[in-house]
Protein backbone atom coordinates (compact mmCIF):
# COMPACT_ATOMS: atom_id res chain seq x y z
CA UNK A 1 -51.68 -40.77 34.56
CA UNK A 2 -49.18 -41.99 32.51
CA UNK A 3 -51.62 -42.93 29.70
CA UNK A 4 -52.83 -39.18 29.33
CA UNK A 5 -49.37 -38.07 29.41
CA UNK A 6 -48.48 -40.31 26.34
CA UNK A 7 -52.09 -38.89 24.92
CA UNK A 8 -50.82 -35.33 25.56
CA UNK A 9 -47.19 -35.73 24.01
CA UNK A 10 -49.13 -37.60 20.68
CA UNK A 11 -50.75 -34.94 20.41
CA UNK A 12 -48.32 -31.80 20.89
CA UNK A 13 -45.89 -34.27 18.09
CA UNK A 14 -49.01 -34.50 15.79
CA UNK A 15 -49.61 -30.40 15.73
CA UNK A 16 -45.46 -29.76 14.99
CA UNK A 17 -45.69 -32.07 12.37
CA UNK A 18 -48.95 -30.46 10.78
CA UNK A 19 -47.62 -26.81 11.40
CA UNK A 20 -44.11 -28.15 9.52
CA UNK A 21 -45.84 -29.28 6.79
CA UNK A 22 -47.78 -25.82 6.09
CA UNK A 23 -44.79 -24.22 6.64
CA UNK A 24 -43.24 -26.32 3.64
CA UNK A 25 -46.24 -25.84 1.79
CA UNK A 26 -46.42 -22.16 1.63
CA UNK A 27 -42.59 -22.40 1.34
CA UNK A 28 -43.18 -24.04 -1.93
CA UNK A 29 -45.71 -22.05 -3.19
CA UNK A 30 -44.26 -19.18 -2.63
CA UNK A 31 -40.58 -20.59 -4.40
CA UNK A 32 -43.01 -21.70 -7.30
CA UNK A 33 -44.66 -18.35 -7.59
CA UNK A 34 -41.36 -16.54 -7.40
CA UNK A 35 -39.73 -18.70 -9.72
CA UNK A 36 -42.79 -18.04 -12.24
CA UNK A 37 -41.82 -14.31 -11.94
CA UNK A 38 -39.80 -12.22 -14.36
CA UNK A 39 -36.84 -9.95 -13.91
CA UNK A 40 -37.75 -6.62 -13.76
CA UNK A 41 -34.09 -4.97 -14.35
CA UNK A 42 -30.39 -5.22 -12.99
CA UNK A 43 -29.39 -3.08 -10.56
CA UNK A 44 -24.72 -2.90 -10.02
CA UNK A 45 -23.50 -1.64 -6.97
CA UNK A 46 -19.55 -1.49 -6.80
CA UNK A 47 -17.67 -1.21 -3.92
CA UNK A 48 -14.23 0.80 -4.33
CA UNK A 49 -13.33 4.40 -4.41
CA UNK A 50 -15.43 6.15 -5.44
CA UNK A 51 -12.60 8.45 -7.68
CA UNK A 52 -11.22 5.65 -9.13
CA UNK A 53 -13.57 3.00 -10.09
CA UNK A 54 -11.90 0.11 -11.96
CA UNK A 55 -14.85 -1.37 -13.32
CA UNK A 56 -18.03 -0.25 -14.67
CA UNK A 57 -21.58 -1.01 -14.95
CA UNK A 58 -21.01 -2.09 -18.45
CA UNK A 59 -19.19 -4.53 -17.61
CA UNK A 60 -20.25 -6.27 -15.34
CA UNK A 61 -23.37 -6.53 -17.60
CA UNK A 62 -21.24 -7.96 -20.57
CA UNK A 63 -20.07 -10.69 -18.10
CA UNK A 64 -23.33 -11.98 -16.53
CA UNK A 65 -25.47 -11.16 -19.38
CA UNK A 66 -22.98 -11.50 -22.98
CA UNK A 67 -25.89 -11.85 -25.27
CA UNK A 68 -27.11 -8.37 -25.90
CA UNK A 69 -30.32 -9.90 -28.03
CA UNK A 70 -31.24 -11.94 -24.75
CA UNK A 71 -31.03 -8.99 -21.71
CA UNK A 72 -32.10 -10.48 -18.59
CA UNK A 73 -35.38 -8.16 -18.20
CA UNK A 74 -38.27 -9.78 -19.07
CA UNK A 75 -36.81 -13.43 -18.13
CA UNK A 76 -38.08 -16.29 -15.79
CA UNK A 77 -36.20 -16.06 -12.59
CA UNK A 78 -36.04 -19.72 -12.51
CA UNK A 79 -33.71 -19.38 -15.72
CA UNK A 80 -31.39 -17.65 -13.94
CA UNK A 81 -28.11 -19.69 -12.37
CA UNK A 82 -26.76 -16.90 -9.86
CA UNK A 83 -24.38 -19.46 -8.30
CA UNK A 84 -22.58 -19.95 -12.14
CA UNK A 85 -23.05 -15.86 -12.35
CA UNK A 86 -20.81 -15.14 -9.48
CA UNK A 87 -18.40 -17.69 -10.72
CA UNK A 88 -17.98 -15.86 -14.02
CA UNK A 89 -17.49 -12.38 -12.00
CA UNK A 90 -15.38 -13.80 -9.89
CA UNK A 91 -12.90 -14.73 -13.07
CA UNK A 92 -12.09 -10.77 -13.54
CA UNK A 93 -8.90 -9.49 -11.51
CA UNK A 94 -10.60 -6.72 -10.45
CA UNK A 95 -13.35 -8.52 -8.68
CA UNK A 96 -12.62 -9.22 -5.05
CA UNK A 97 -15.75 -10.63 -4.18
CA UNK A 98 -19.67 -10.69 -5.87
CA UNK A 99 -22.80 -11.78 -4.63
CA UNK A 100 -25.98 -11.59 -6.80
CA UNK A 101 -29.85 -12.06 -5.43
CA UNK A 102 -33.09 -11.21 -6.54
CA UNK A 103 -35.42 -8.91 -4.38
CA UNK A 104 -39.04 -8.71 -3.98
CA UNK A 105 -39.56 -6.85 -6.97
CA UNK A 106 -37.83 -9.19 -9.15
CA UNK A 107 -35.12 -6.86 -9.26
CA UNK A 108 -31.31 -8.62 -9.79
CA UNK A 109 -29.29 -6.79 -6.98
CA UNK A 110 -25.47 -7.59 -7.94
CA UNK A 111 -22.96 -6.49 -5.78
CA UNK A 112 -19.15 -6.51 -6.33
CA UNK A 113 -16.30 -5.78 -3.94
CA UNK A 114 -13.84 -4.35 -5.99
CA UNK A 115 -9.78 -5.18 -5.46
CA UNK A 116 -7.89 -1.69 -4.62
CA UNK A 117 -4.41 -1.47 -5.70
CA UNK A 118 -1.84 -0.70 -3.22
CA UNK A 119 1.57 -0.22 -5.33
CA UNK A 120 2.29 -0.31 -8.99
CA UNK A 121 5.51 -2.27 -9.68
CA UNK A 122 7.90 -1.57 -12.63
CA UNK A 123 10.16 -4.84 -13.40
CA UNK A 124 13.59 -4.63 -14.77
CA UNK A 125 12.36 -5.76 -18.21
CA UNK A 126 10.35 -2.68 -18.24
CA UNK A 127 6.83 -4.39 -17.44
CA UNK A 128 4.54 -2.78 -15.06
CA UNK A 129 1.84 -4.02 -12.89
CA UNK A 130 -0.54 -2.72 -9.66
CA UNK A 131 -0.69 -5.47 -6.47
CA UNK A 132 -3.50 -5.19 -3.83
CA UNK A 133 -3.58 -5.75 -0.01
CA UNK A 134 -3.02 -9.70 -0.48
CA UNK A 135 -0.23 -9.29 -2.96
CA UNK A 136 -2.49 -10.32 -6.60
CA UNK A 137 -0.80 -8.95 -9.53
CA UNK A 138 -3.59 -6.64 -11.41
CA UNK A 139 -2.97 -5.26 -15.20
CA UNK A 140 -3.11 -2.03 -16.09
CA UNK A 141 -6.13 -0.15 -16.43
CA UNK A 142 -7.12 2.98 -18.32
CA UNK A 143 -10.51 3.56 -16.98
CA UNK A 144 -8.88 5.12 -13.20
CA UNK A 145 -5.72 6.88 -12.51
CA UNK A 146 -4.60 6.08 -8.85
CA UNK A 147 -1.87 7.82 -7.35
CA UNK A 148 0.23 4.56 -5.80
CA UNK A 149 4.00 3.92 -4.22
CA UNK A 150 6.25 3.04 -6.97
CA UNK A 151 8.49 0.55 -6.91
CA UNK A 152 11.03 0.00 -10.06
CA UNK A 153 13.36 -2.13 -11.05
CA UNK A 154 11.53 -5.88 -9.45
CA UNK A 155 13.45 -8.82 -10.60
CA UNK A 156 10.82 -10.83 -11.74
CA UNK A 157 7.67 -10.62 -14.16
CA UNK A 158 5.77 -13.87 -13.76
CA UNK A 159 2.72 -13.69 -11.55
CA UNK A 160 3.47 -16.51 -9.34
CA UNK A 161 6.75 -15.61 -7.05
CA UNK A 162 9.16 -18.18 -5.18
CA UNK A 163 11.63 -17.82 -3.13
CA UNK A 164 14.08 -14.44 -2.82
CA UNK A 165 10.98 -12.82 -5.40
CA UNK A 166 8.19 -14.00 -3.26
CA UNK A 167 9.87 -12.74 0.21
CA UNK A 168 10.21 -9.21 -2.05
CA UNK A 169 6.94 -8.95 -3.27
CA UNK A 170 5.74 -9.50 0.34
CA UNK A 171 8.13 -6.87 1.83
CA UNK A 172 6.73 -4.80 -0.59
CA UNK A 173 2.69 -5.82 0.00
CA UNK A 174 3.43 -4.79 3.75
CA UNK A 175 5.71 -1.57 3.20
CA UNK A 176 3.19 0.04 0.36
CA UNK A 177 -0.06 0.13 2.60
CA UNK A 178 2.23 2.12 4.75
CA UNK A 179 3.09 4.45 2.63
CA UNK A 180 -0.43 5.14 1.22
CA UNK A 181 -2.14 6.07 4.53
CA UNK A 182 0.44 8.45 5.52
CA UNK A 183 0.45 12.10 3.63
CA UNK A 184 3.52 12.89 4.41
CA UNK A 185 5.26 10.02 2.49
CA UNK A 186 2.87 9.75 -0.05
CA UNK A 187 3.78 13.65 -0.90
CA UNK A 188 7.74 12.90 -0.53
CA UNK A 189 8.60 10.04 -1.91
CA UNK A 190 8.63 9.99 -5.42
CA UNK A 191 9.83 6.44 -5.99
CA UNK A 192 11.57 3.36 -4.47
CA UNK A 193 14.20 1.73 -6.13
CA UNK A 194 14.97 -2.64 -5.92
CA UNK A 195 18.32 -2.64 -5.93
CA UNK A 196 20.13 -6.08 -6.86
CA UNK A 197 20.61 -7.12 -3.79
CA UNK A 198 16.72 -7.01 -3.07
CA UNK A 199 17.05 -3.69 -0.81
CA UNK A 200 15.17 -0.44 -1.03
CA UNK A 201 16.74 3.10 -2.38
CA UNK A 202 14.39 5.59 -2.45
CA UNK A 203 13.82 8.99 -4.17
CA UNK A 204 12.62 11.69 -2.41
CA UNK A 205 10.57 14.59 -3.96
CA UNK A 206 11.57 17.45 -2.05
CA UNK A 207 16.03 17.33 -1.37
CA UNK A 208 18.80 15.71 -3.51
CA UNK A 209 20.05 12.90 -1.78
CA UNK A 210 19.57 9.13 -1.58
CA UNK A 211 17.47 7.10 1.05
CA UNK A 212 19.39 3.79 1.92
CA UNK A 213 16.10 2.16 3.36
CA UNK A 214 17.73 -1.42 3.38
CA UNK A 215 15.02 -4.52 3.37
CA UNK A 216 11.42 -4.48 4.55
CA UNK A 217 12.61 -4.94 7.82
CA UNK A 218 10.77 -3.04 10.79
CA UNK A 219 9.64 -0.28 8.03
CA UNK A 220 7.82 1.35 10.45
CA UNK A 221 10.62 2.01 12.55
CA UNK A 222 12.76 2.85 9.63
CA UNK A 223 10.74 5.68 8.72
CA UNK A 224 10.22 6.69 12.34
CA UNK A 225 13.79 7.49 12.27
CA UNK A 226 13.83 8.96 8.85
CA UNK A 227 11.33 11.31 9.76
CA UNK A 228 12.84 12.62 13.14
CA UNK A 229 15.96 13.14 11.14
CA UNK A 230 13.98 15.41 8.57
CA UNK A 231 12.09 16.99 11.59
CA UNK A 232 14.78 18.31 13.98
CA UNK A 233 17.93 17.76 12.35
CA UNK A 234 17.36 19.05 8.68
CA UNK A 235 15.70 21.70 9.72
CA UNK A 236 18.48 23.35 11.16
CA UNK A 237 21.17 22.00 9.31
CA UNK A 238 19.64 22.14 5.53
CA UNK A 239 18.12 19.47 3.89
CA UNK A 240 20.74 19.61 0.67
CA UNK A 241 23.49 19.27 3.17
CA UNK A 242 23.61 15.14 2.51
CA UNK A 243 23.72 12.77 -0.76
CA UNK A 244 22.85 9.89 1.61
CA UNK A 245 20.19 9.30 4.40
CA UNK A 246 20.86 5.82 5.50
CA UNK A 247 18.02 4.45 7.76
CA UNK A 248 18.94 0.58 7.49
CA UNK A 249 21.07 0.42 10.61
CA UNK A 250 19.05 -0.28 13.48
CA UNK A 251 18.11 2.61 16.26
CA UNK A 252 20.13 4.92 13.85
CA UNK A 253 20.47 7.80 10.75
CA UNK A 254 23.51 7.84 9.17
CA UNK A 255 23.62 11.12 7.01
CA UNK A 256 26.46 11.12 4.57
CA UNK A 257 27.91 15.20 3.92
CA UNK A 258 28.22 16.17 0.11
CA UNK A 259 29.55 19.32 -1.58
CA UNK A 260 28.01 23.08 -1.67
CA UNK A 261 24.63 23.28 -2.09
CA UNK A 262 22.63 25.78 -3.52
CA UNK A 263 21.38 28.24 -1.11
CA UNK A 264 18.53 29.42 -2.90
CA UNK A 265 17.15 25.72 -3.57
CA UNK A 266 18.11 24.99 0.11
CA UNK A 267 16.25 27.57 1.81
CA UNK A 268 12.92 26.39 -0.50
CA UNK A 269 13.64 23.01 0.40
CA UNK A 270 13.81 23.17 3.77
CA UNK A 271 10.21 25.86 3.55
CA UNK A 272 8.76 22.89 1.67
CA UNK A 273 9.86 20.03 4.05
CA UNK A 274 8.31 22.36 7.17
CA UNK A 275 5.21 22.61 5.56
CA UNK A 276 4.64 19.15 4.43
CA UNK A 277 5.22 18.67 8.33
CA UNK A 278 3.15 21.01 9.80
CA UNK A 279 0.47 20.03 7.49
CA UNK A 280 0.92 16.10 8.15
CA UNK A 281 -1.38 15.49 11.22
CA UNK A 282 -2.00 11.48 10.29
CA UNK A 283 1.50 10.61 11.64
CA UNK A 284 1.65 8.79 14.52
CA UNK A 285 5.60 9.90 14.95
CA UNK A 286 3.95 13.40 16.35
CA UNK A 287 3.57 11.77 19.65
CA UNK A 288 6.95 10.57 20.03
CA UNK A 289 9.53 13.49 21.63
CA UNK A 290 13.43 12.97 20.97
CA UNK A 291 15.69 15.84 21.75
CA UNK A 292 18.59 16.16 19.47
CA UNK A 293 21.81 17.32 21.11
CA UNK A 294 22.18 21.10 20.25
CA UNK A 295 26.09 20.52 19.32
CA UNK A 296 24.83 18.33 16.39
CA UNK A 297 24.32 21.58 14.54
CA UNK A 298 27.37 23.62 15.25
CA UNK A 299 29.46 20.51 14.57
CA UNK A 300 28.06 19.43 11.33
CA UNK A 301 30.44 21.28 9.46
CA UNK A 302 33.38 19.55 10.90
CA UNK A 303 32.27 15.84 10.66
CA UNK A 304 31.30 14.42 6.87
CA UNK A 305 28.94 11.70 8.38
CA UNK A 306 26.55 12.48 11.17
CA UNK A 307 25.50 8.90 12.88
CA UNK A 308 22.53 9.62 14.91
CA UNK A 309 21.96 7.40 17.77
CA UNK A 310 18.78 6.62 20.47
CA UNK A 311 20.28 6.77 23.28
CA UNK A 312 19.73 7.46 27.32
CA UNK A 313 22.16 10.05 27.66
CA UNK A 314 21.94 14.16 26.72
CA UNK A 315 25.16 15.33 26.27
CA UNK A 316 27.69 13.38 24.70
CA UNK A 317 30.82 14.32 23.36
CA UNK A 318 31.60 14.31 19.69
CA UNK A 319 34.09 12.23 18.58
CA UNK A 320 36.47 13.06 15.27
CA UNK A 321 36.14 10.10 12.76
CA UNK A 322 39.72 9.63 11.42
CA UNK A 323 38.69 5.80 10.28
CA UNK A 324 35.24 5.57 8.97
CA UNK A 325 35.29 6.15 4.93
CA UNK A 326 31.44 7.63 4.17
CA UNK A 327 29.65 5.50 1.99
CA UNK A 328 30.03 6.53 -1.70
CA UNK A 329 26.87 8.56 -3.06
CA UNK A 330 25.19 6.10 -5.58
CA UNK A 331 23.90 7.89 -9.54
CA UNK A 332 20.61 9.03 -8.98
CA UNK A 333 19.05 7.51 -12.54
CA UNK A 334 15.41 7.95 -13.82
CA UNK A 335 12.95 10.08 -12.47
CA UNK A 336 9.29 10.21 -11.39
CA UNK A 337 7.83 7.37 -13.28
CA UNK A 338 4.63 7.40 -14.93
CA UNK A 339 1.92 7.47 -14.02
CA UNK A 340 3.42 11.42 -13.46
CA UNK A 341 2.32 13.51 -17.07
CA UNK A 342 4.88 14.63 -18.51
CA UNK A 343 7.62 12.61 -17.23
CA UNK A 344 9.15 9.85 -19.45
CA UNK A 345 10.67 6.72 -17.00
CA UNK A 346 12.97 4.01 -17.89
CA UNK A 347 13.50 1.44 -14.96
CA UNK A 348 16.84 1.06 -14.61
CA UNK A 349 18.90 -2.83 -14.61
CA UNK A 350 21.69 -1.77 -12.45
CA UNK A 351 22.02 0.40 -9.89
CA UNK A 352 25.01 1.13 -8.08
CA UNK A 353 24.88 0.20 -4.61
CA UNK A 354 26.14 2.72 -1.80
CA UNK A 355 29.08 0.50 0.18
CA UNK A 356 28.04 -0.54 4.07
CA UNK A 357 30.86 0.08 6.09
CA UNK A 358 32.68 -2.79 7.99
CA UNK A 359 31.96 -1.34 11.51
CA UNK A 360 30.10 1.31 13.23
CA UNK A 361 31.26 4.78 12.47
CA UNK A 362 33.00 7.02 15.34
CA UNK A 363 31.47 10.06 14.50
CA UNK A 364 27.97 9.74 17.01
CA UNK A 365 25.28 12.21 17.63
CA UNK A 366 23.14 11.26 20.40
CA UNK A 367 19.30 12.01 20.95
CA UNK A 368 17.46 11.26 23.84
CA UNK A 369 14.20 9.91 23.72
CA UNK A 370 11.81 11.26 26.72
């Protein structure tokens, strides 16, 4: 029994070992056979937007295939070093990622992932740059025009970052995504300002005031805030009303008063701001319902700074603020910079800075959020 059991396994090892080596053998021939083929033609596929493609066919051709008097059709496939290939793709900023194979028709398939810019950067010395999702600095290019955040005045130009620069440029890799993949914002603000103390100012398309955004801090939240403020409060009161919007406290708006206003450019403003609302159905902040106290409007002509506050409570009194001095309403330099036609930009080295104040200012309007 146990002698025909040894015969039995012999035998079962013996027929994997003979089916292993076919296997090999065909494998080989058919490597030899395909190696003895020739390339029938290059086929590019790039993956990007499709609207604004940073690289093209061309080259991508000059970089795998530089001689022009030796194209790759008509070549052994054997002579081909796809491994070195991808290496040499991989070399362009643009290229996220390329992988290059050869089908059964001899056909080399080479497929890139392209890098999509998420911001374009202007530095204080006047340089300008796009950075993608992971934060790469990209140059210039004139083949797409992308419409991107813009962020002036950064305090450094070198591609690697350390320290204060490198926390920045990561505040801004985070914020800028944001930005892009909400309409709303994309459509109001016109630019964000660095100001020297590595906080955000920005510029907002539609109303003449300031947004004190602070640091990258809880951005989301910030602009939560920022738009409630435009949605229920600005509304009613008028959007020119304030020179400053300051969003950088936490669970607060602070909106600094100014002088008369325009009526005219009020009354578009505020038609403008409502429709760029109405039409913005990608923002999560539709879901959230605050209630602004209704004495918020017929006291805002009484109280220069309006601090509004989440808060549990509906109906809180107004206080008078005899002690809080409104911050002072920083020059509003530059405007759109390119890539907007017709509109000349020169970043700006100093900005002035609107002053914090030293405590919390008296004058509160509550919401409620339910």
């Amino acid at each position: 029994m146990s002698i025909k059991s040894n015969i039995k396994k012999l035998l079962l090892v013996s027929l994997a070992i003979v089916l292993g080596a076919g296997l090999l053998v065909l494998l080989a021939a058919a490597i030899s056979k395909k190696n003895h083929k020739n390339c029938n033609g290059v086929e590019v596929a790039i993956n990007g937007k499709k609207d604004a493609l940073f690289l093209s066919r061309q080259e991508v051709l000059g970089i795998i295939a530089p001689d022009k008097n030796n194209p790759p059709r008509g070549k052994a496939l054997a002579s081909f070093d796809l491994k070195k290939m991808e290496n040499l793709l991989a070399k362009n900023q643009w290229v996220k990622k390329a992988q290059l194979f050869f089908d059964n028709n001899g056909i080399l398939r080479v497929s890139i992932e392209e890098r999509t810019p998420v911001a374009r950067i202007f530095t204080v010395n006047g340089n300008s740059f796009y950075i993608d999702s992971s934060g790469r600095q990209l140059q210039l290019n004139s083949r797409a025009t992308v419409k991107l955040p813009v962020f002036t005045n950064f305090p450094a130009d070198k591609e690697k970052l350390y320290g204060a620069d490198s926390v920045l440029m990561e505040q801004v890799r985070k914020m800028s995504p944001f930005i892009l993949s909400s309409p709303f914002w994309m459509a109001q603000i016109g630019q964000i300002d660095i100001t020297a103390d590595r906080t955000f100012e920005m510029i907002p398309v539609i109303g003449k005031h300031i947004i004190v955004f602070g640091d990258g801090a809880d951005y989301e939240q910030k602009f939560q805030r920022l738009f409630l403020f435009y949605r229920q409060v600005s509304v009613k009161i008028g959007l020119d009303k304030y020179s400053i919007i300051n969003v950088a406290f936490n669970n607060q708006v602070v909106a600094t008063k100014k002088g008369t206003t325009g009526k005219v450019d009020s009354i578009q403003a505020l038609k403008n701001i409502q429709k760029m609302i109405e039409s913005s159905k990608q923002l999560p902040y539709d879901t959230i319902s605050t209630t602004v106290d209704n004495n918020i409007v017929a006291s805002a002509a009484a109280v220069p700074t309006l601090t509004i506050l989440k808060d549990t409570k509906r109906n809180a009194a107004i206080k008078d603020s005899f002690n809080y001095v409104p911050p002072s309403t920083p020059v509003r330099t530059g405007g759109h910079p390119t890539p907007l036609k017709n509109r000349a930009f020169r970043p700006t080295k100093k900005k002035m800075q609107p002053s914090k104040p030293s405590r919390q200012p008296k004058a509160v309007m509550r919401s409620v959020s339910g």
